[in-house]
Structures are given as C-alpha cells and as structure tokens.
C-alpha atoms as a PDB file:
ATOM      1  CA  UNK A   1      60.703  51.426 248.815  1.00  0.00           C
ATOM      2  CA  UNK A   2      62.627  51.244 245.783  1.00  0.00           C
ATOM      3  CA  UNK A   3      66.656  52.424 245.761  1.00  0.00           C
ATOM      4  CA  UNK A   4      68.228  53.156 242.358  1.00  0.00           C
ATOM      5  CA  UNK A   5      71.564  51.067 243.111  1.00  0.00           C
ATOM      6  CA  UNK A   6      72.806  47.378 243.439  1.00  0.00           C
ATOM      7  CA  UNK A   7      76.347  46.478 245.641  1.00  0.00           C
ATOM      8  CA  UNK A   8      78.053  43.880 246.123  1.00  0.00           C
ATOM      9  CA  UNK A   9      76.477  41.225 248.567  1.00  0.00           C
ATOM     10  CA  UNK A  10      78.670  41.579 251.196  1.00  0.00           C
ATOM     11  CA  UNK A  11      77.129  44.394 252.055  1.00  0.00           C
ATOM     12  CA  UNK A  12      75.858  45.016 255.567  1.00  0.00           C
ATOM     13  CA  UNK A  13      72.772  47.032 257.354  1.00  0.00           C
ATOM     14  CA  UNK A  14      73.480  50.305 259.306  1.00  0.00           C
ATOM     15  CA  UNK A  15      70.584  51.353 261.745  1.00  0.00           C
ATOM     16  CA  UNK A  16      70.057  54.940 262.158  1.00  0.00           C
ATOM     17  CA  UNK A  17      66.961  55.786 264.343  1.00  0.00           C
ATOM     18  CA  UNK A  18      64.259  57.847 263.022  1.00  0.00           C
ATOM     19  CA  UNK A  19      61.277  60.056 263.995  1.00  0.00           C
ATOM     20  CA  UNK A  20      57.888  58.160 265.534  1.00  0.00           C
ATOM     21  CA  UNK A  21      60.199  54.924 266.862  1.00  0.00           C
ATOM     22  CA  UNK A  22      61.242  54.074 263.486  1.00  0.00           C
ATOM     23  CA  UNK A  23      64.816  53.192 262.010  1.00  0.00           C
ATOM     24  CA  UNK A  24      66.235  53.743 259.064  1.00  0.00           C
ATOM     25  CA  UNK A  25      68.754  50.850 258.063  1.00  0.00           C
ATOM     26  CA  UNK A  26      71.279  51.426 255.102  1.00  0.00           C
ATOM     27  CA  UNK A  27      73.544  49.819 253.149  1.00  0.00           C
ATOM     28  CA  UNK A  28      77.455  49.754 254.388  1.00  0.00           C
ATOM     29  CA  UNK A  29      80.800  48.122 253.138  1.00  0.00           C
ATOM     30  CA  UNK A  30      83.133  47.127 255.646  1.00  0.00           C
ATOM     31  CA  UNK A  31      86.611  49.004 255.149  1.00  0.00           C
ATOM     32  CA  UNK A  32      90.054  47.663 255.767  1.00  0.00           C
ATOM     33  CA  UNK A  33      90.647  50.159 259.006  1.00  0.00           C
ATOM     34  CA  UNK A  34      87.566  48.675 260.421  1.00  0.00           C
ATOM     35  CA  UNK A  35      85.278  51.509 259.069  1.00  0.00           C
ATOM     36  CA  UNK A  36      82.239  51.484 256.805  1.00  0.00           C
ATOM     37  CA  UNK A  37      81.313  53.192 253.694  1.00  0.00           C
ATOM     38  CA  UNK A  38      77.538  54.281 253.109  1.00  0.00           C
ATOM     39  CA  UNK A  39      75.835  53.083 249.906  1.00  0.00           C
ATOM     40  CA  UNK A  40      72.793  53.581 250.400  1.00  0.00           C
ATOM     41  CA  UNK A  41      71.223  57.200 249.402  1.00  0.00           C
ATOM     42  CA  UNK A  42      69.398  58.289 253.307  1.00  0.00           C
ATOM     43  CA  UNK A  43      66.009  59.350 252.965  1.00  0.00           C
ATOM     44  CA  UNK A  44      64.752  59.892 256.202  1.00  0.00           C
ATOM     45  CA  UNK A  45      68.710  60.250 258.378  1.00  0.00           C
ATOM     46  CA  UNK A  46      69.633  64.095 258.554  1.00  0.00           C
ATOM     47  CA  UNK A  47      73.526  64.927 258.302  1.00  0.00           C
ATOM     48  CA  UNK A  48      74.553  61.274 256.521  1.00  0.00           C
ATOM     49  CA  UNK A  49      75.207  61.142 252.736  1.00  0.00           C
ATOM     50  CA  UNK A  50      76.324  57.846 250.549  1.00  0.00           C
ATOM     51  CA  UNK A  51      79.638  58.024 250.565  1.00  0.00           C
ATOM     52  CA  UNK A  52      80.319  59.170 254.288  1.00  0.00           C
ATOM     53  CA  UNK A  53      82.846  57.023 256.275  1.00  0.00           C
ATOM     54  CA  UNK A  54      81.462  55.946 259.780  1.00  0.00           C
ATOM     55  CA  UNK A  55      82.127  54.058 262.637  1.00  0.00           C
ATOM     56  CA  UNK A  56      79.763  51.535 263.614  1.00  0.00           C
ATOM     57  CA  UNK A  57      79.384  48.812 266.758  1.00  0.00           C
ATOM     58  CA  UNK A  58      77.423  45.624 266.264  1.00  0.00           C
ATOM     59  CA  UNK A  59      74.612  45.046 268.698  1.00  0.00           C
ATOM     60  CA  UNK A  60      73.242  41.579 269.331  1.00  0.00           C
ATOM     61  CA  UNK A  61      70.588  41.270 266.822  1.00  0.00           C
ATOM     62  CA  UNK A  62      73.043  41.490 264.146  1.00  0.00           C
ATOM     63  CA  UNK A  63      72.660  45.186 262.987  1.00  0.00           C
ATOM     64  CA  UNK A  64      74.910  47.331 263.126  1.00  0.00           C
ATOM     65  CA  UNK A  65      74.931  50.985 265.297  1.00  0.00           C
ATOM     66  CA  UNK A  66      75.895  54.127 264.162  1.00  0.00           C
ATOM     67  CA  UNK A  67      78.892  55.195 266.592  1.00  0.00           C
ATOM     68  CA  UNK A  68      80.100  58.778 264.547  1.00  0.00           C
ATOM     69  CA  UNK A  69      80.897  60.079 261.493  1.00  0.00           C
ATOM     70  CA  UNK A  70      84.623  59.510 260.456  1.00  0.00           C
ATOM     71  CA  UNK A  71      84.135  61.678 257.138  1.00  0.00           C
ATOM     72  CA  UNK A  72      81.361  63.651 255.455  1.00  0.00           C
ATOM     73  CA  UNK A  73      80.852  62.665 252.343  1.00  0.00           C
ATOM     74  CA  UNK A  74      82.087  64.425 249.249  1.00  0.00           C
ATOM     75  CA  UNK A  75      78.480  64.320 248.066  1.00  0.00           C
ATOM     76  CA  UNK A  76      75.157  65.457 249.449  1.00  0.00           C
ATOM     77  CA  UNK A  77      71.632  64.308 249.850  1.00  0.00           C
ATOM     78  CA  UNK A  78      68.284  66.432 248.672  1.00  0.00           C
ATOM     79  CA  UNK A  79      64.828  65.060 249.417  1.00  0.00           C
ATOM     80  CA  UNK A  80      62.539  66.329 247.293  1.00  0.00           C
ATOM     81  CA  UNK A  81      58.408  65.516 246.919  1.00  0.00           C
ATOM     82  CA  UNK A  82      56.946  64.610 243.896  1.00  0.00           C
ATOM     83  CA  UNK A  83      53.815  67.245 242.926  1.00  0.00           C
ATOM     84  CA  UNK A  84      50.520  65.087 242.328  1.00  0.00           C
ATOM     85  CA  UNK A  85      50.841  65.441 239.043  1.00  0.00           C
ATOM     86  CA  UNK A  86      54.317  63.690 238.973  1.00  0.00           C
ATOM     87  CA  UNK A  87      55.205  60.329 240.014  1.00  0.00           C
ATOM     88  CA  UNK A  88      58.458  59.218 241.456  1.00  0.00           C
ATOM     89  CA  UNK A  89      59.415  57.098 238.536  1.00  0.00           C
ATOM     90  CA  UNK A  90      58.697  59.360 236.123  1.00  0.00           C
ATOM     91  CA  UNK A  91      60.711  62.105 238.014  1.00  0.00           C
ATOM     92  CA  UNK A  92      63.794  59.822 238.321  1.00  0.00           C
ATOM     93  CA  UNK A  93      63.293  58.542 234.517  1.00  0.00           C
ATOM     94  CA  UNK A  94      62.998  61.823 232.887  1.00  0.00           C
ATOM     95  CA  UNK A  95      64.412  64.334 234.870  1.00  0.00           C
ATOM     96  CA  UNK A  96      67.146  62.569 237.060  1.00  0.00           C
ATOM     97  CA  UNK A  97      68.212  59.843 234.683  1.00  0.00           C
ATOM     98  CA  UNK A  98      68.386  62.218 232.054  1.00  0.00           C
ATOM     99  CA  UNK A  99      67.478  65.958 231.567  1.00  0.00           C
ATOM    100  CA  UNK A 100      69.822  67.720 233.957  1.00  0.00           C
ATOM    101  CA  UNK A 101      70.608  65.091 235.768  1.00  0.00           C
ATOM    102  CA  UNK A 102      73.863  63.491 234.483  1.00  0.00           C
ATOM    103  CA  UNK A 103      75.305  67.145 233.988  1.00  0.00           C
ATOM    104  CA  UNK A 104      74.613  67.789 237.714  1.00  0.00           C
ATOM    105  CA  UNK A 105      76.439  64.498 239.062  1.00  0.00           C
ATOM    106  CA  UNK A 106      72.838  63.335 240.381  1.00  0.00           C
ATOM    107  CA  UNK A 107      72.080  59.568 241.111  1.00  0.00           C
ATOM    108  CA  UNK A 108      71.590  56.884 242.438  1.00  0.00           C
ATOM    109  CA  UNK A 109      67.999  57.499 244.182  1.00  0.00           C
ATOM    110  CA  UNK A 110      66.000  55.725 246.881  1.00  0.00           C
ATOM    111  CA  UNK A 111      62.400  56.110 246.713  1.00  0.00           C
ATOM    112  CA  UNK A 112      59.414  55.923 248.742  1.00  0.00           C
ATOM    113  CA  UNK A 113      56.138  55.457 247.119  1.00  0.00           C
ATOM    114  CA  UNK A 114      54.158  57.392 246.529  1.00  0.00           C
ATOM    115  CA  UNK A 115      55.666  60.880 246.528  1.00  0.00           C
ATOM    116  CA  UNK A 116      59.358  61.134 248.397  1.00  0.00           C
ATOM    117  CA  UNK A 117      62.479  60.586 246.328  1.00  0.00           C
ATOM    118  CA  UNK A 118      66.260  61.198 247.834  1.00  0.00           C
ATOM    119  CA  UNK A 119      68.310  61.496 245.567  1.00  0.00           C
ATOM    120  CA  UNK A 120      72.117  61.578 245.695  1.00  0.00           C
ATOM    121  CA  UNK A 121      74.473  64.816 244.476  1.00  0.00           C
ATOM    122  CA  UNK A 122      77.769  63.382 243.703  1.00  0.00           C
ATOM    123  CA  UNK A 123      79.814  66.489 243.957  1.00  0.00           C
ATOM    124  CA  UNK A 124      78.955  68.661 247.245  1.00  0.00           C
ATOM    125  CA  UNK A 125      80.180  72.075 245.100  1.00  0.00           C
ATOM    126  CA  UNK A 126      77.372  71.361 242.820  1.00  0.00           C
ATOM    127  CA  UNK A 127      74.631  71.780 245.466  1.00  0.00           C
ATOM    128  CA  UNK A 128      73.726  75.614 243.964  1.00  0.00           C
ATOM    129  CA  UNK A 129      73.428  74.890 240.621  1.00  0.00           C
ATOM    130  CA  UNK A 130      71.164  71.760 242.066  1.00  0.00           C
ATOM    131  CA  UNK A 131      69.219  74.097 244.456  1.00  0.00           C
ATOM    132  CA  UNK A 132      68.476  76.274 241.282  1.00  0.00           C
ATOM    133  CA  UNK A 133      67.376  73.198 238.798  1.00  0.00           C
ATOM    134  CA  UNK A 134      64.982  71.949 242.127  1.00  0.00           C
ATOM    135  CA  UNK A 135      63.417  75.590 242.544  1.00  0.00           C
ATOM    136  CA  UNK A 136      62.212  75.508 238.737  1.00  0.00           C
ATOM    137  CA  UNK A 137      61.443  72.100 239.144  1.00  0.00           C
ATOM    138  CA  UNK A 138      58.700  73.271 241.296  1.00  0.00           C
ATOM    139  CA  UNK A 139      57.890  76.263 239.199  1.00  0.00           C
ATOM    140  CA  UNK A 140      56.785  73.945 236.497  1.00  0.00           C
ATOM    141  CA  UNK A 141      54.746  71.804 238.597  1.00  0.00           C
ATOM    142  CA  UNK A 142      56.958  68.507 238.674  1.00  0.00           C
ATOM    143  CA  UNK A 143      58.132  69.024 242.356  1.00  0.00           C
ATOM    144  CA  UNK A 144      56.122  70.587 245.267  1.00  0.00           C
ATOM    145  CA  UNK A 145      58.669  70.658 247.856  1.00  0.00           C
ATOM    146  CA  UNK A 146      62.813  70.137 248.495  1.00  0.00           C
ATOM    147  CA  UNK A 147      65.608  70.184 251.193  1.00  0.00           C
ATOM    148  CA  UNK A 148      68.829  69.241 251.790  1.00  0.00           C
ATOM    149  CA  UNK A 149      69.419  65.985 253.816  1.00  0.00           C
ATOM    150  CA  UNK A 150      72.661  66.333 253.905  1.00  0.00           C
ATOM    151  CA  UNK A 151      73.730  68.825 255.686  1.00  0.00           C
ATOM    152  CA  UNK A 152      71.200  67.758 258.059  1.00  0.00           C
ATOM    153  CA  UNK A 153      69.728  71.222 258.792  1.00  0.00           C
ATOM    154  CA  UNK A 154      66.125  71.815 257.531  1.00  0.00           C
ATOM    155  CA  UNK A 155      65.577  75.353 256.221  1.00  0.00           C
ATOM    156  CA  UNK A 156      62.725  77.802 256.287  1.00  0.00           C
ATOM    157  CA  UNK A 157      60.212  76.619 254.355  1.00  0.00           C
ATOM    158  CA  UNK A 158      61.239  73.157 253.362  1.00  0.00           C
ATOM    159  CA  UNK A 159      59.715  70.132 253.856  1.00  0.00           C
ATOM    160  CA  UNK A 160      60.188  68.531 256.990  1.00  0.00           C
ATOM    161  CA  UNK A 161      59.175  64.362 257.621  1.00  0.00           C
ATOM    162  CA  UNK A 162      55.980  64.565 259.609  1.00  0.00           C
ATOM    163  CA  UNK A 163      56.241  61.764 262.693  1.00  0.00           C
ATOM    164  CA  UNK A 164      55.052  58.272 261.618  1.00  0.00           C
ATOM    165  CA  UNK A 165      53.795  55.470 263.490  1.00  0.00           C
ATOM    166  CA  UNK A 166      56.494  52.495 264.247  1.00  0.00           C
ATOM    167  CA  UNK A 167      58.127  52.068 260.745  1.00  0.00           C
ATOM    168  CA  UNK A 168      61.466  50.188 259.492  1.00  0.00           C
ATOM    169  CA  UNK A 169      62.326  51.713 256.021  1.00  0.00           C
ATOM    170  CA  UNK A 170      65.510  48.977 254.824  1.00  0.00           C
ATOM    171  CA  UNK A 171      67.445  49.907 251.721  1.00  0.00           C
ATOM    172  CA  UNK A 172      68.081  47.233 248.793  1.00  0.00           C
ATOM    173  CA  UNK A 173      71.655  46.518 248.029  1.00  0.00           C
ATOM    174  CA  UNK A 174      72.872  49.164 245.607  1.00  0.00           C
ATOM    175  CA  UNK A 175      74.069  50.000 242.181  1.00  0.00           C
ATOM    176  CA  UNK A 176      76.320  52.956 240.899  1.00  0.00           C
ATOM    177  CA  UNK A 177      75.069  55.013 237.976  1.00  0.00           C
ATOM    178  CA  UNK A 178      76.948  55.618 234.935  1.00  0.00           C
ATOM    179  CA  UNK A 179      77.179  59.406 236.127  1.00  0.00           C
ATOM    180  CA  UNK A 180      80.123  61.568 235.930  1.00  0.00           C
ATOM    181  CA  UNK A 181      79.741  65.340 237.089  1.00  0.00           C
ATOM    182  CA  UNK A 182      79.596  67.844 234.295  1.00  0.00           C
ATOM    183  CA  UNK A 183      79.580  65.011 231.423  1.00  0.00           C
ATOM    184  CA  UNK A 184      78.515  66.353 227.889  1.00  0.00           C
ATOM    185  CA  UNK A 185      78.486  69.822 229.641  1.00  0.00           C
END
C-alpha cells in the first residue's frame, strides 16, 4: 500500500475494524482537548474522512480504538478502481496530480496495488462536480468503478469491498499536497 502524504512523526495508529477480520489502522495527531485528527485518507473504513476529529481509547497493545466521531470532516473520501487498462500511479500522476485534480481540491491518495485508489476531496461542496469528473472518468476507460467512502453509505451500483481473508492494511505517515480548491480555475 502506498499513501500520497508524509506527517509529522509523532503521529499515532488508529484501528478501525474491517470486513473478513481485518483492521484498518490510520494515521492520527493527538489534539490539545485530548482528541485526534485523521491523516490518513481511509480506504477500506465507511463514514471516516482525513480530517475528521475523533475520540479514541488506547488498548493494551498500544493501538489506539476508535470510540466516536467528534466531527465529520470538512472533506470527503471516494474510492474509485482503476480499469485494466489504467494503473494506480498513472491515475494519481496524470489525472489526480494534475488534470482536474488541483481544480477539484483532490489529494492526498492512499493506494492499494493493483487497482483501488482513495483518494481525498478537500472541500465536501465539491463532491458533484467530483461525482461528474469520476462518471467520465469511466466513460473513457480510465476508471471502471467509484463510491463515496465518506459518507459511508454505498449506493446502487457502486463498488462495494468484497470480504477478504485476515488482512491488516497500515497507512504510512502522511504528507499534504500543494492543493488549494478551485486554484487556476
């Protein structure tokens, strides 16, 4: 797994469970009031986004617990599959790095060879215009399938994440993009 974003080293793992027996564990920064900021972009939690504020408890192994969600993030999440005639890099080079990407607000990304990319929508307002840019993504063969992560309700004919064996999918520390929302627009 590769994820599009470095942090500071102080920051901490988040375990969120995940279909089959697996977890999910994300990057978090510990906040003054005792809460924690997500860094990480989820690929496989529903209903979290980086940049939601959650409370956490820390079990004896040393990771932390997911507890509840203190604030949504002001960004989303979309998941989004890679067609076979695509690969992830070249869909977060060309397309999210640049093409539409910085005007939408997208980045950073965490990917998961070989096909599944999450990628991060900094401004939750610009999930239409997103939506739209994904739908002719797959028109023109670069994507076969999309969804929201974030909020975590699948719809009709998206892609849902098929049930794995045991798996542990841990996020790198992470890096913020040079992105602003609507730059150059």
């Amino acid at each position: 797994m590769r994820h599009d974003d470095v942090h500071e080293p102080t920051d901490d793992l988040l375990a969120i469970p995940g279909v089959g027996g697996g977890r999910e564990l994300l990057r978090v920064a510990a906040e003054a009031d005792g809460a924690y900021l997500l860094l990480s972009v989820p690929v496989c939690a529903l209903g979290l986004s980086r940049g939601t504020r959650v409370a956490a408890t820390r079990d004896d192994d040393g990771v932390l617990r997911l507890t509840r969600v203190l604030a949504p993030s002001p960004g989303a999440t979309v998941r989004c599959t890679v067609s076979p005639t695509c690969t992830t890099g070249h869909f977060d080079e060309e397309f999210v790095r640049e093409g539409a990407g910085p005007l939408l607000g997208l980045g950073p990304v965490s990917i998961v060879e070989p096909e599944l990319v999450a990628v991060h929508v900094a401004d939750r307002a610009q999930l239409p215009r997103v939506a739209a840019w994904l739908d002719r993504l797959i028109l023109m063969g670069v994507l076969s399938t999309w969804t929201y992560g974030d909020p975590g309700e699948l719809e009709d004919g998206r892609m849902a994440l098929e049930p794995m064996a045991s798996w542990e999918l841990v996020h790198p520390p992470a890096r913020d993009p040079d992105v602003t929302p609507g730059a150059g627009a």
